[in-house]
N, C-alpha and C. Protein backbone atom coordinates (compact mmCIF):
# COMPACT_ATOMS: atom_id res chain seq x y z
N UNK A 1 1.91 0.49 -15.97
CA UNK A 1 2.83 -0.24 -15.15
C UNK A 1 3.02 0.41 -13.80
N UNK A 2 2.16 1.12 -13.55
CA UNK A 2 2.14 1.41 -11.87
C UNK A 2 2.22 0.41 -10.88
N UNK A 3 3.05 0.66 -9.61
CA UNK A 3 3.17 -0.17 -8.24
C UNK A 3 1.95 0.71 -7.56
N UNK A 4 1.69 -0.27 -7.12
CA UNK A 4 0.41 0.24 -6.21
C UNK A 4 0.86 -0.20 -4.81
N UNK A 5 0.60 0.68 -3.38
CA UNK A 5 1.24 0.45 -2.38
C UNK A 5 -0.48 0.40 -1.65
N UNK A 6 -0.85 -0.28 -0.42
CA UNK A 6 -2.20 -0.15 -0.19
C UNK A 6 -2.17 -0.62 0.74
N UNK A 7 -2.25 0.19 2.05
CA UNK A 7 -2.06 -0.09 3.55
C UNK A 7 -3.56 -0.28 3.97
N UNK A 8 -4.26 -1.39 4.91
CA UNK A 8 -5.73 -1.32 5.50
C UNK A 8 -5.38 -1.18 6.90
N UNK A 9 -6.51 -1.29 7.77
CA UNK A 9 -6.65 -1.47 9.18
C UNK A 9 -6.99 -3.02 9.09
N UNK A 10 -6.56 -3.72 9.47
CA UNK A 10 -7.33 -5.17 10.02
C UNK A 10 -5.86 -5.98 10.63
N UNK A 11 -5.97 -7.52 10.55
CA UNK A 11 -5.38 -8.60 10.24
C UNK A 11 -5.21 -9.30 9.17
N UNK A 12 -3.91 -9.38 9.14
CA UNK A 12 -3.41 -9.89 7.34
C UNK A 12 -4.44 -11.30 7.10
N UNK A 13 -5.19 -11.01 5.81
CA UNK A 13 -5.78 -12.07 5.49
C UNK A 13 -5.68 -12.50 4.20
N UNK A 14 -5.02 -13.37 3.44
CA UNK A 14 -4.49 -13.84 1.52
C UNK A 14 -5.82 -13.36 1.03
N UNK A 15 -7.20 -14.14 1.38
CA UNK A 15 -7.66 -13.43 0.83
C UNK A 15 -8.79 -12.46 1.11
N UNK A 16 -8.76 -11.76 1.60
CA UNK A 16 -8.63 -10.09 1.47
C UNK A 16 -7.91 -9.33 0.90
N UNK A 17 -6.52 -9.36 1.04
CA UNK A 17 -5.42 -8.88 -0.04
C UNK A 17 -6.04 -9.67 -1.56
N UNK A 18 -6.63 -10.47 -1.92
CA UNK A 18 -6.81 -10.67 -3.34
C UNK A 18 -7.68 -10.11 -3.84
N UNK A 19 -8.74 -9.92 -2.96
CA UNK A 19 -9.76 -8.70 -3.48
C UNK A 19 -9.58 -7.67 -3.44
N UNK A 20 -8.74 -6.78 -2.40
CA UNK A 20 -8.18 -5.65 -2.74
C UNK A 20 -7.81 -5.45 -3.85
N UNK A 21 -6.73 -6.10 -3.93
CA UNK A 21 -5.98 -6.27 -5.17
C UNK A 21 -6.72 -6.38 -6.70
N UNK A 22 -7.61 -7.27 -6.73
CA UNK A 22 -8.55 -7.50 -8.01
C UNK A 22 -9.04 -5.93 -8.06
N UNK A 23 -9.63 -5.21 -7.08
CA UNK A 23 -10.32 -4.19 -6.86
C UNK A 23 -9.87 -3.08 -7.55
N UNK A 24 -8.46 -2.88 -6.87
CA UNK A 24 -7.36 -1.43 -7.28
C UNK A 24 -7.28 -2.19 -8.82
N UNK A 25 -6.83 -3.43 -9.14
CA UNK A 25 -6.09 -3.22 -10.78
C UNK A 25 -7.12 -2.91 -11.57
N UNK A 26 -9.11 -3.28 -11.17
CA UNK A 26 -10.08 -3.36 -12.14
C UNK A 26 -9.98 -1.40 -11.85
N UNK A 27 -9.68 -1.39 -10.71
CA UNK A 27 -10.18 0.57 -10.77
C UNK A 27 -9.52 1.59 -11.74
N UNK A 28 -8.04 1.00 -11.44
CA UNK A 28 -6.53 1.40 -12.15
C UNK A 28 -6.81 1.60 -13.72
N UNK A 29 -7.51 0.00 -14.03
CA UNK A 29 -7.61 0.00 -15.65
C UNK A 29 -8.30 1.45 -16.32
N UNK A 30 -9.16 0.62 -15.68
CA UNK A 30 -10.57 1.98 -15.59
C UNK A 30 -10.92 2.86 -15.95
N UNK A 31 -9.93 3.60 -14.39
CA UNK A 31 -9.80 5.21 -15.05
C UNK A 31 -8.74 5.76 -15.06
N UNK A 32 -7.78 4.79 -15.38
CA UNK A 32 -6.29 5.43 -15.31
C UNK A 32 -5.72 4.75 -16.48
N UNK A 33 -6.38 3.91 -17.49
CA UNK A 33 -6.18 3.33 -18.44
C UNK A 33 -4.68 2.51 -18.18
N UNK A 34 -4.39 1.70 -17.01
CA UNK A 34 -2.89 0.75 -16.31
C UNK A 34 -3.47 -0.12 -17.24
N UNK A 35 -2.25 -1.21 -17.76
CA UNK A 35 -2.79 -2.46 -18.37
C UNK A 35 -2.67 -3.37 -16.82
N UNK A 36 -3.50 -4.06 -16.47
CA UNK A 36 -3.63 -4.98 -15.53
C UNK A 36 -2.29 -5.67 -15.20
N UNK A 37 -1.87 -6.02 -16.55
CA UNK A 37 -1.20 -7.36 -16.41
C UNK A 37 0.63 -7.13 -16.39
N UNK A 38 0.63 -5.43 -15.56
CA UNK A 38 2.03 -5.01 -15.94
C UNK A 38 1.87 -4.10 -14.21
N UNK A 39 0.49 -4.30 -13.68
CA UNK A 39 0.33 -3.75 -12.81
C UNK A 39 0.35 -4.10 -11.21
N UNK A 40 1.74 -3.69 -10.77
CA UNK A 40 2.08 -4.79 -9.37
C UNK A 40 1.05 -3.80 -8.02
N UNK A 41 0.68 -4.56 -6.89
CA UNK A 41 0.19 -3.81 -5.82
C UNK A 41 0.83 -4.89 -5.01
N UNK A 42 1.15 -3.84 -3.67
CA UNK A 42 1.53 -4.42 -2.60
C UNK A 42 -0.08 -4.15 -1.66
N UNK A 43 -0.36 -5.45 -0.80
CA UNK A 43 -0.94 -5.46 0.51
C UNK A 43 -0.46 -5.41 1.86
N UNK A 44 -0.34 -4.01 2.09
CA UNK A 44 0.13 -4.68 3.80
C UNK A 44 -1.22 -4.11 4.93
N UNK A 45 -1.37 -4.36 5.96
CA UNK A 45 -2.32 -4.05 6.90
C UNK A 45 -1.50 -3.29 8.45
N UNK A 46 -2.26 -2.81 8.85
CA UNK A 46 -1.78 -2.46 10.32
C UNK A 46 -3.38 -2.65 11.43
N UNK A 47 -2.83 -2.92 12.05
CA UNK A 47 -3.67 -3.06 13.49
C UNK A 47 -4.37 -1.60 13.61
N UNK A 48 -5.52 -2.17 14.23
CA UNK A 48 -6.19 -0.82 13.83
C UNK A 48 -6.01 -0.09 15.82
N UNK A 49 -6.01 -0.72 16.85
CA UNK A 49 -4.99 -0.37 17.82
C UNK A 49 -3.77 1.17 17.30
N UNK A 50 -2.93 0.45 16.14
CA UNK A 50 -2.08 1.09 15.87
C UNK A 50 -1.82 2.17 15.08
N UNK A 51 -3.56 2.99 14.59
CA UNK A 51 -3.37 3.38 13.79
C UNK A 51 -4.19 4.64 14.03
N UNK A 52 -3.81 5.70 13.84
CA UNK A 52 -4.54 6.90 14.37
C UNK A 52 -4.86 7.80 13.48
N UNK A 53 -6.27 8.18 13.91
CA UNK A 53 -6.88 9.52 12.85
C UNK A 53 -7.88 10.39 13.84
N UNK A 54 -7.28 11.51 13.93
CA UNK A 54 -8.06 12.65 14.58
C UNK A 54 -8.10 12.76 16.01
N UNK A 55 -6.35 11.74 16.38
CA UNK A 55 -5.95 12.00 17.22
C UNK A 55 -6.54 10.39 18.52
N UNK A 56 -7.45 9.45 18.33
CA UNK A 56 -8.01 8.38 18.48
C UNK A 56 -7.71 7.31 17.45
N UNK A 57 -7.33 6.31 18.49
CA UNK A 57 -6.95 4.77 17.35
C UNK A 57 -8.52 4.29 16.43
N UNK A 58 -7.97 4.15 15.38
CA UNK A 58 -9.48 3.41 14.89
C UNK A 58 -10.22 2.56 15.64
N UNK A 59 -9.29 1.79 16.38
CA UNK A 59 -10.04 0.70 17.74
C UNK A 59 -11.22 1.65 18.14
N UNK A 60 -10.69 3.02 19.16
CA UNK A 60 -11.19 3.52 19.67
C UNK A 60 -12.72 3.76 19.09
N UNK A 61 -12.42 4.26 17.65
CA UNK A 61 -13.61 4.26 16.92
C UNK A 61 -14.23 4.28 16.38
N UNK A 62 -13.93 2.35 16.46
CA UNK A 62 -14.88 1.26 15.75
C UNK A 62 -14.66 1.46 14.23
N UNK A 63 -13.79 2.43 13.58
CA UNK A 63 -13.46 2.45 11.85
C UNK A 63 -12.57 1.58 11.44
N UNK A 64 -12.61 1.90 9.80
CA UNK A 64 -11.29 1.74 8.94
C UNK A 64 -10.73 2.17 8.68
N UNK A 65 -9.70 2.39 8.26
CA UNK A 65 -8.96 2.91 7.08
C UNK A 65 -8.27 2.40 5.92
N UNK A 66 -8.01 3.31 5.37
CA UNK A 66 -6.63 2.73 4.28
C UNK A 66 -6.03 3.48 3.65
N UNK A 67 -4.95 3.39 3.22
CA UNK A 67 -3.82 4.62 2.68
C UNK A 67 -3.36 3.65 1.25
N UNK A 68 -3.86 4.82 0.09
CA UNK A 68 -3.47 3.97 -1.16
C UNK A 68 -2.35 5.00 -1.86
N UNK A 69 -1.10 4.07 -1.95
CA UNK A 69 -0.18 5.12 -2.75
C UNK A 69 0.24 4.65 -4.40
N UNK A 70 -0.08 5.36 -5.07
CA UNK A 70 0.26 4.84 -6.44
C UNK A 70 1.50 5.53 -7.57
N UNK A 71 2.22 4.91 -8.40
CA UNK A 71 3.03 6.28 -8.97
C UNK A 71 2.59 5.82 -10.81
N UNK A 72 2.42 6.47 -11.32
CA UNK A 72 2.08 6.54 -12.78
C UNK A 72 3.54 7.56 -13.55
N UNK A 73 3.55 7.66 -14.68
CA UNK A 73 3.94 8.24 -15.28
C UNK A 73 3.40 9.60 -15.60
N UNK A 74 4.28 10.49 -15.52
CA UNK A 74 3.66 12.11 -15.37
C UNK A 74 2.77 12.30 -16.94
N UNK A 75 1.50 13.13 -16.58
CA UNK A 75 1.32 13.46 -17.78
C UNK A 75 0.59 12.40 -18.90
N UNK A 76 0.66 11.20 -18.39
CA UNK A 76 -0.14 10.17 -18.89
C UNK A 76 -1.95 10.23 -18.51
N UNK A 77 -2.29 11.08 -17.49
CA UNK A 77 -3.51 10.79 -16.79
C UNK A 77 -4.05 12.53 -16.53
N UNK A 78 -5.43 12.91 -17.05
CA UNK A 78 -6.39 13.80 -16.91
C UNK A 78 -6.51 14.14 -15.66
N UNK A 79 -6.49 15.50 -15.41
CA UNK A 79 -7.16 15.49 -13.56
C UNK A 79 -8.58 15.27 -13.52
N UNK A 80 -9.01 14.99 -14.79
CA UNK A 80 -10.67 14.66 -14.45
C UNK A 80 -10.33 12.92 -14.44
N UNK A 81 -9.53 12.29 -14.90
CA UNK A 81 -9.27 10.81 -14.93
C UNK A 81 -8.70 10.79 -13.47
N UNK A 82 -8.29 11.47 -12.92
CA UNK A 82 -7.32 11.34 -11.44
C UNK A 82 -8.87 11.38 -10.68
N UNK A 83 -9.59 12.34 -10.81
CA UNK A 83 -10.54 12.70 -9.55
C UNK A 83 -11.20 12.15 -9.79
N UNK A 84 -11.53 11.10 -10.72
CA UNK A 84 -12.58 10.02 -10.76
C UNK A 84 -12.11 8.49 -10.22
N UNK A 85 -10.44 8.58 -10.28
CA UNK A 85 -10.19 7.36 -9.47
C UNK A 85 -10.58 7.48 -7.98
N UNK A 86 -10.06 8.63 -7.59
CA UNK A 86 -9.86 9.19 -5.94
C UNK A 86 -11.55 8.68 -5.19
N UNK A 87 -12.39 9.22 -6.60
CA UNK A 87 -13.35 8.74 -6.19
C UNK A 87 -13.95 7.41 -5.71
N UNK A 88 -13.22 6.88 -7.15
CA UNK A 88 -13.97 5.74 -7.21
C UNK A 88 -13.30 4.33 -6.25
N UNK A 89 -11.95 4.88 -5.97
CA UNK A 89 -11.43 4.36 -5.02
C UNK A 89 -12.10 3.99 -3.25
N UNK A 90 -12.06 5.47 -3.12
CA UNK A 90 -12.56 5.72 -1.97
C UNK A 90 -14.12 4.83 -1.92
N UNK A 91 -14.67 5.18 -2.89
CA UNK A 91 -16.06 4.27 -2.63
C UNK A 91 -15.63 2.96 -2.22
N UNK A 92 -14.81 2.27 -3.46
CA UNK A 92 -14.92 0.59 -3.25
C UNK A 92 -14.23 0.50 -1.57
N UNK A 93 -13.41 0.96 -1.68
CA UNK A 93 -13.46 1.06 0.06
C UNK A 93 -13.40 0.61 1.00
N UNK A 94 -15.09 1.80 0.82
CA UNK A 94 -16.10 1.96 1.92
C UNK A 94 -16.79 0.51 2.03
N UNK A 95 -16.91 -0.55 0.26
CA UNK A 95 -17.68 -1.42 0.22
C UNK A 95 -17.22 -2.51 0.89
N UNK A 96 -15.22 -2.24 0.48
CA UNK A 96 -14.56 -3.55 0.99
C UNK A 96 -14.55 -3.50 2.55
N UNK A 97 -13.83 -2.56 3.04
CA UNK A 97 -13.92 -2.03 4.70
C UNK A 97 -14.99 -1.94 6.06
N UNK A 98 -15.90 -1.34 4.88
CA UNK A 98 -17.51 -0.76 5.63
C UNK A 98 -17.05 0.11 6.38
N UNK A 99 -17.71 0.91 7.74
CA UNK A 99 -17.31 2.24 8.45
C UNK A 99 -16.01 2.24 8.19
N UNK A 100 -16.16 3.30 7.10
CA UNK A 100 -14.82 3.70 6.97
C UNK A 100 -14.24 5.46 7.60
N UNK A 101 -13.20 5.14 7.99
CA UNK A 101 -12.79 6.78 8.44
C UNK A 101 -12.64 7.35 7.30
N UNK A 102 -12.94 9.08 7.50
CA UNK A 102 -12.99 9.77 6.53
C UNK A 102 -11.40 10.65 6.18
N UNK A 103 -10.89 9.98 6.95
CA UNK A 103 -8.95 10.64 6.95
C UNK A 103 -8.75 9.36 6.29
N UNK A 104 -8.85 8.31 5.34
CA UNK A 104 -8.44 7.68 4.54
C UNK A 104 -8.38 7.68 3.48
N UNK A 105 -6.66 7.75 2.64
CA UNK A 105 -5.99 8.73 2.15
C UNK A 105 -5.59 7.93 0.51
N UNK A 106 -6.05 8.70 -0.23
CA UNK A 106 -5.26 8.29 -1.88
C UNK A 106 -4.37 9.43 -2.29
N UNK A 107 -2.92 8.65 -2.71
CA UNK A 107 -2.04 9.76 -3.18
C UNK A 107 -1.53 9.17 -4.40
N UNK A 108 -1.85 9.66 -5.91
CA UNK A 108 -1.28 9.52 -7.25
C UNK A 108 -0.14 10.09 -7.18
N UNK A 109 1.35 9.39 -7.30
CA UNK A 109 2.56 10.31 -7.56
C UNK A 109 2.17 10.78 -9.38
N UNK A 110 2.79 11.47 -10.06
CA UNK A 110 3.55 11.57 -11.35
C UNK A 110 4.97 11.59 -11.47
N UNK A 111 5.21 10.23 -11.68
CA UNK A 111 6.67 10.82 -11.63
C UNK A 111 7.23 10.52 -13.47
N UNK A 112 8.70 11.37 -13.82
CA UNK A 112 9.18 11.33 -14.82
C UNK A 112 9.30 10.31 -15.32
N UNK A 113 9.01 9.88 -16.29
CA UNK A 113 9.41 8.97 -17.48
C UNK A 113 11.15 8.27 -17.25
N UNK A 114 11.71 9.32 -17.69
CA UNK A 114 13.05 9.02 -17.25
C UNK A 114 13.64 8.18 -16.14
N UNK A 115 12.67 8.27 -15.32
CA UNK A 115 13.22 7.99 -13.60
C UNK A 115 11.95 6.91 -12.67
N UNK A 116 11.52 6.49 -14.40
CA UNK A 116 10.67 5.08 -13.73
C UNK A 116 10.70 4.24 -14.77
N UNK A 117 10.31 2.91 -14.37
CA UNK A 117 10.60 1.74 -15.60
C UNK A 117 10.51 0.20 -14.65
N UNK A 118 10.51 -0.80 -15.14
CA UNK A 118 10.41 -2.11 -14.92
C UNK A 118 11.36 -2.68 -15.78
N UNK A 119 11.73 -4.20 -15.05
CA UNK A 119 12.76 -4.64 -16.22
C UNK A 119 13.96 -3.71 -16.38
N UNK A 120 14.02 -3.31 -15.47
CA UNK A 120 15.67 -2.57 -15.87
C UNK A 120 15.85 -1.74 -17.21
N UNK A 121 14.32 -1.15 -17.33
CA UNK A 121 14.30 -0.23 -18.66
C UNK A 121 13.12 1.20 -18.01
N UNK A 122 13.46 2.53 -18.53
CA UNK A 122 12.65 3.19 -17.79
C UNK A 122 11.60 3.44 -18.87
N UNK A 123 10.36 4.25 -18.81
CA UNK A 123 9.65 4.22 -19.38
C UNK A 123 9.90 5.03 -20.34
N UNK A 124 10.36 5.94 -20.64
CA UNK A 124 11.10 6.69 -21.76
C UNK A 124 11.72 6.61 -22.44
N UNK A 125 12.90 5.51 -21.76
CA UNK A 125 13.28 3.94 -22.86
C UNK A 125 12.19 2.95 -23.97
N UNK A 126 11.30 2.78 -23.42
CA UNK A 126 10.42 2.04 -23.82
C UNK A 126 9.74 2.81 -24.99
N UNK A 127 9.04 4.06 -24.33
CA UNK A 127 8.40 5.34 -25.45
C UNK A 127 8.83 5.43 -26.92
N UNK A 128 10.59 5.53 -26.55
CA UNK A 128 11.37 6.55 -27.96
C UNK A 128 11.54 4.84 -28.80
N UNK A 129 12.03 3.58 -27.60
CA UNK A 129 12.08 2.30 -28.78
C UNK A 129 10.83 1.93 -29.20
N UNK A 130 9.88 2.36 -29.33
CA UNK A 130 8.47 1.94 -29.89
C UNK A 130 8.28 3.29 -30.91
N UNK A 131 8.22 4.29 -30.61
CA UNK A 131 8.50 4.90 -31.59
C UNK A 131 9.59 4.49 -33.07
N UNK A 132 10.97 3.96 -32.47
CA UNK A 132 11.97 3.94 -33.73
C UNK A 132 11.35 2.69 -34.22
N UNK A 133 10.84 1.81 -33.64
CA UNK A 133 10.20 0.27 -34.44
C UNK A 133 9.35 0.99 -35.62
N UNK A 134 9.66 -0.09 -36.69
CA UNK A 134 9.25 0.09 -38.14
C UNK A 134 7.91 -0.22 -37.87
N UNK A 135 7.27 0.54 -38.79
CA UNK A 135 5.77 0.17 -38.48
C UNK A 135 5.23 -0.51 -39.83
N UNK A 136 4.61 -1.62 -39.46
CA UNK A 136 4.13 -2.73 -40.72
C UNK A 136 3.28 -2.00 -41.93
């Protein structure tokens, strides 16, 4: 049940944001084992005018970027499962974007159980009531 946050360089386009989107939840599943269908992402874009890496606007030169922020539950995910998203992220990308800048950035939070949730229940809520459910 991760929010996925996922900033590009361009002009807002529906669909572009849907392939992004298809992109991160098929990556998410993947190698971060997210169920798809619990898994929200936001699309937003910025002008690439407006957006600076290494001190030059991407305008300046001719790149992309994108900044992907995600938060999972701590402790749910391998750092060999983390460094294979980072990877595999960064590739699709390069595929969706093309010249892509190399200051374009993936950050996995972990955050506590306790202090994340959907539905007005946190995930540690969810954990201990699936645990007390009788099992058939």
């Amino acid at each position: 049940m991760p929010i996925i946050n996922v900033t590009v360089s361009g002009k807002a386009d529906a669909t572009f944001s849907a392939r992004v989107a298809a992109a991160v939840s098929e990556l998410t599943a993947q190698h971060l084992r997210k169920d798809p269908t619990i898994t929200a992402i936001v699309v937003t874009y910025v002008d690439p005018a407006h957006w600076f890496a290494g001190g030059k606007s991407l305008a300046e030169q001719d790149l992309n970027s994108f900044w992907l922020d995600i938060k999972v539950v701590d402790g749910t995910n391998t750092k060999p499962e983390m460094a294979a998203y980072l990877e595999a992220i960064y590739g699709r990308f390069e595929q969706l974007l093309g010249r892509l800048h190399s200051e374009s950035y993936i950050l996995v939070h972990e955050v506590p159980a306790a202090a994340y949730g959907y539905g007005g229940k946190t995930q540690e809520f969810r954990y201990i009531s699936g645990k007390l459910e009788p099992s058939v």
